[in-house]
N, C-alpha and C. Protein backbone atom coordinates (compact mmCIF):
# COMPACT_ATOMS: atom_id res chain seq x y z
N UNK A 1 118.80 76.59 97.62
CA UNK A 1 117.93 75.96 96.66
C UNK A 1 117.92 76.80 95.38
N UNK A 2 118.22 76.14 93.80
CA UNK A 2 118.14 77.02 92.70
C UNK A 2 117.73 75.90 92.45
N UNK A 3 116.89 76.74 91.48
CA UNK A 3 116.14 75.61 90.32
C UNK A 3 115.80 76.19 89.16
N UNK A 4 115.55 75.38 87.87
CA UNK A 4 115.70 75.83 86.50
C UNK A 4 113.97 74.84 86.15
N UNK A 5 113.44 75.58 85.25
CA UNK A 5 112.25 75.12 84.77
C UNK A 5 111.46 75.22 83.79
N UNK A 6 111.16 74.47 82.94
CA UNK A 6 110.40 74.76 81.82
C UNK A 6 108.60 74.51 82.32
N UNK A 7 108.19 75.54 81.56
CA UNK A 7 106.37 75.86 81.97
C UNK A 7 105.78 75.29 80.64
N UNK A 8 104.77 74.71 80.55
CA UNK A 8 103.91 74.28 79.74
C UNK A 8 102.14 74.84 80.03
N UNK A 9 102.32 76.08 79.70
CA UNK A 9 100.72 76.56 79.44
C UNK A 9 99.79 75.85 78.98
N UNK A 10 98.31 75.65 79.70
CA UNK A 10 97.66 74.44 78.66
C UNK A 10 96.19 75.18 78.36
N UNK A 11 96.17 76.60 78.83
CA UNK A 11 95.46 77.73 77.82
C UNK A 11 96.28 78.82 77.66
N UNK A 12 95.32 79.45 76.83
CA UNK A 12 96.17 80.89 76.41
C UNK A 12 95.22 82.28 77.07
N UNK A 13 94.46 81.63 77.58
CA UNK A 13 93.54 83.36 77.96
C UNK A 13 93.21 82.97 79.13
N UNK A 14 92.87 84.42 80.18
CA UNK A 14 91.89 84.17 81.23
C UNK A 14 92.92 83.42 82.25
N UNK A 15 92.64 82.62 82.92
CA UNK A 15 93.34 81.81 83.87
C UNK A 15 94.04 80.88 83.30
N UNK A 16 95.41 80.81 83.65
CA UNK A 16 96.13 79.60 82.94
C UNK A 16 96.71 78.67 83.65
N UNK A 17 96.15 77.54 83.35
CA UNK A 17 96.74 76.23 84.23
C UNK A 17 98.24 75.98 83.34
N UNK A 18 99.15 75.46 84.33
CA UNK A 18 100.34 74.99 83.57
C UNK A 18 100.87 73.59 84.40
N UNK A 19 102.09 73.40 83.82
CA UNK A 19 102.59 72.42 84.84
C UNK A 19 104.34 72.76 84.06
N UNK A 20 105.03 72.31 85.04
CA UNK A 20 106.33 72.64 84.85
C UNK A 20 107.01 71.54 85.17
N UNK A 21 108.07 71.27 84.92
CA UNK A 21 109.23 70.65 85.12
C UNK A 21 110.70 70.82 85.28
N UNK A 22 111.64 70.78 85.58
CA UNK A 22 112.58 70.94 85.54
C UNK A 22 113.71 70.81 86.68
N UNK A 23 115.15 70.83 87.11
CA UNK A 23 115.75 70.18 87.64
C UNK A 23 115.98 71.52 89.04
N UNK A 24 116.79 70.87 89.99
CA UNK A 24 116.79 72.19 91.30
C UNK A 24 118.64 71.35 92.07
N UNK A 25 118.90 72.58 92.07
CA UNK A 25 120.17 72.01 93.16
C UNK A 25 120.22 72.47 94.79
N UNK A 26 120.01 71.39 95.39
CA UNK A 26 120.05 71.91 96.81
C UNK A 26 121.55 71.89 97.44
N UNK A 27 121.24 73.16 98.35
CA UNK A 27 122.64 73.07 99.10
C UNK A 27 122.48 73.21 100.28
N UNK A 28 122.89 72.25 100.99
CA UNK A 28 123.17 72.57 102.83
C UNK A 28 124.30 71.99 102.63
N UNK A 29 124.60 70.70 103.66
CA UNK A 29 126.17 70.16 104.20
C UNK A 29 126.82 70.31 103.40
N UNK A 30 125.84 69.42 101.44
CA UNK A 30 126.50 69.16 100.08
C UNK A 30 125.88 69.59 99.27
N UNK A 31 126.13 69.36 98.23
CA UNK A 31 125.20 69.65 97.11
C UNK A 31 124.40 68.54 96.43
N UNK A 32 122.97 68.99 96.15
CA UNK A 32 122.62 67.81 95.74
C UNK A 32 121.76 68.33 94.23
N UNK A 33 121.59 67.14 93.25
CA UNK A 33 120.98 67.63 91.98
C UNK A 33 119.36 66.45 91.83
N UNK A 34 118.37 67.75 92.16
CA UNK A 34 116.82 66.85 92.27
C UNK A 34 116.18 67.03 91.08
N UNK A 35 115.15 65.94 90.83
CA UNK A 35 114.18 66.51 89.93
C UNK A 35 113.47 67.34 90.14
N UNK A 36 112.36 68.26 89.57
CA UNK A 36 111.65 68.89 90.37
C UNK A 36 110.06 69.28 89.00
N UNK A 37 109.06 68.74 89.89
CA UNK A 37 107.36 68.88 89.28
C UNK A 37 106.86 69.17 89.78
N UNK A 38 105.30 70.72 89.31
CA UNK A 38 104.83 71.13 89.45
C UNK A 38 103.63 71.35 89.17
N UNK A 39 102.47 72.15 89.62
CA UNK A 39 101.41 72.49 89.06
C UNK A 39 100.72 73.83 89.20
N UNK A 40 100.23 74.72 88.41
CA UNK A 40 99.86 75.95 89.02
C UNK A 40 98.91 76.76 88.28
N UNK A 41 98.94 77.75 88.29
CA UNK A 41 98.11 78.70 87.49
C UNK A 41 98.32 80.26 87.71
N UNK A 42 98.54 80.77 86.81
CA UNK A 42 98.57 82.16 86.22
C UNK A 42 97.19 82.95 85.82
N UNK A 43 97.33 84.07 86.19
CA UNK A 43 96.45 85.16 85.59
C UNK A 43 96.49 86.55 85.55
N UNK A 44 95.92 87.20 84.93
CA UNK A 44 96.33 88.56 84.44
C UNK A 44 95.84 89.68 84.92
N UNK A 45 96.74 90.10 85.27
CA UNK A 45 96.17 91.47 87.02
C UNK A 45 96.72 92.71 86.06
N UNK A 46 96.82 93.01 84.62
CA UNK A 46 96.80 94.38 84.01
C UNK A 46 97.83 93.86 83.15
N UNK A 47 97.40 94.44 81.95
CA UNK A 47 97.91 94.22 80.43
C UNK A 47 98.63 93.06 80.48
N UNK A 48 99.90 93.46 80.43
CA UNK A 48 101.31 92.80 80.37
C UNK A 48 101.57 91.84 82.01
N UNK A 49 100.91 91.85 82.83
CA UNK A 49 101.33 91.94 84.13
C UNK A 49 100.30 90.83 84.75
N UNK A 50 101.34 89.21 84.93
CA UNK A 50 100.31 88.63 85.62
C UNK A 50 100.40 87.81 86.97
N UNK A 51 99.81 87.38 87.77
CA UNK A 51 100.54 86.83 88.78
C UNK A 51 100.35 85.09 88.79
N UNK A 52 101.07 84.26 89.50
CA UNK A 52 101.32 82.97 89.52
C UNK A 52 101.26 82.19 90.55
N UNK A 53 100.86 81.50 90.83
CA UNK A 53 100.47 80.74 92.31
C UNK A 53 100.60 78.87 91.75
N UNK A 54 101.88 78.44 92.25
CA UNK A 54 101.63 76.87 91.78
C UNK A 54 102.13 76.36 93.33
N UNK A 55 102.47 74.70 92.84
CA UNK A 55 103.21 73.81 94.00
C UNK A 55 104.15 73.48 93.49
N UNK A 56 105.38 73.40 94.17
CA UNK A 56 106.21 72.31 93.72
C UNK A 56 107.54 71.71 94.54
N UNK A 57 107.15 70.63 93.69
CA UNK A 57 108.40 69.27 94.22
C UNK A 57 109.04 68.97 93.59
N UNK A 58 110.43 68.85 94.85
CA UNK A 58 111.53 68.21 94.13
C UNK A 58 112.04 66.97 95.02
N UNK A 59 112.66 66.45 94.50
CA UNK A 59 113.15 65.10 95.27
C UNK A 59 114.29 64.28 94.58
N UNK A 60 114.47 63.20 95.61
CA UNK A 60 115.88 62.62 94.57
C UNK A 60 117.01 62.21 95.93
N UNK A 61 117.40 61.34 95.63
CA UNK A 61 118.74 61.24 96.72
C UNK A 61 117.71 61.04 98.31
N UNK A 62 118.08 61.43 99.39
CA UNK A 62 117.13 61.59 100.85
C UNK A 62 116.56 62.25 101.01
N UNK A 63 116.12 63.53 100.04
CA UNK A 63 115.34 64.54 100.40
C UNK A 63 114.51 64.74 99.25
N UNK A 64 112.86 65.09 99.99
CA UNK A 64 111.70 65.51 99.35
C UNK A 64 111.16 66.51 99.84
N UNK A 65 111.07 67.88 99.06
CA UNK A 65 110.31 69.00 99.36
C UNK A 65 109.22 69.30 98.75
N UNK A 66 108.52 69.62 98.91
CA UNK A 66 107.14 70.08 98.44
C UNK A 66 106.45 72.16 99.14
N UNK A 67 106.64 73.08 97.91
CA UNK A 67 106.62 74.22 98.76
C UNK A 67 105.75 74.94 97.85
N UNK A 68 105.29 75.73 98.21
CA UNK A 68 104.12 76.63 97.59
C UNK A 68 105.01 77.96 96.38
N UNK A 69 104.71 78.14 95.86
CA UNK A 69 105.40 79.54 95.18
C UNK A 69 104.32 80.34 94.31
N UNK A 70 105.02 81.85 94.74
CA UNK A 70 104.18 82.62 94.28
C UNK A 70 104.98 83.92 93.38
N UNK A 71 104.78 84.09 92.14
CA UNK A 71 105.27 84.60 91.57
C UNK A 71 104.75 85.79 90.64
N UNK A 72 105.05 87.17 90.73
CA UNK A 72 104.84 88.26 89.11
C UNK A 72 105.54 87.98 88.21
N UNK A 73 104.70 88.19 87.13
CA UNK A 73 105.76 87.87 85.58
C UNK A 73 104.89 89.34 84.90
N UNK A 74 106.24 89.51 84.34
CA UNK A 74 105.87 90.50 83.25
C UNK A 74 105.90 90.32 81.55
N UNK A 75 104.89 89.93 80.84
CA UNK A 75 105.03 89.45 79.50
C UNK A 75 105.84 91.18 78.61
N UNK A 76 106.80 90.79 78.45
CA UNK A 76 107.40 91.55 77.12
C UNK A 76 107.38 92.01 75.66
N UNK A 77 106.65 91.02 74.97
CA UNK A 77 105.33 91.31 74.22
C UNK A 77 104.31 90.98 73.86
């Protein structure tokens, strides 16, 4: 599973809700190319340093996933 995604922040401080979009290629037997939408939220655990907790789905062709993700990001400036 790879996937590529653009985030849409819909604040700038404090807790941030977003929602994302973007496409995912799955691979088992073949390869397959899904859409893939999300929803989540970010927040800031020290300066530069925040963590991320959304959902997301992809689907398309016979298969629909839906999986939790949890992510650190480090803002650069």
């Amino acid at each position: 599973l790879y996937s590529v995604s653009a985030v849409r922040l819909l604040t700038s401080h404090g807790l941030q809700p977003y929602m994302l979009g973007g496409i995912t290629m799955l691979r088992a037997d073949g390869s397959e190319l899904q859409v893939q939408v999300g929803l989540g939220a970010q927040f800031p655990v020290y300066r530069r340093l925040h963590m991320a907790i959304d959902l997301r789905g992809n689907g398309g062709g016979s298969t629909m996933i839906v999986r939790p993700t949890a992510a650190v990001i480090y803002n650069f400036r």
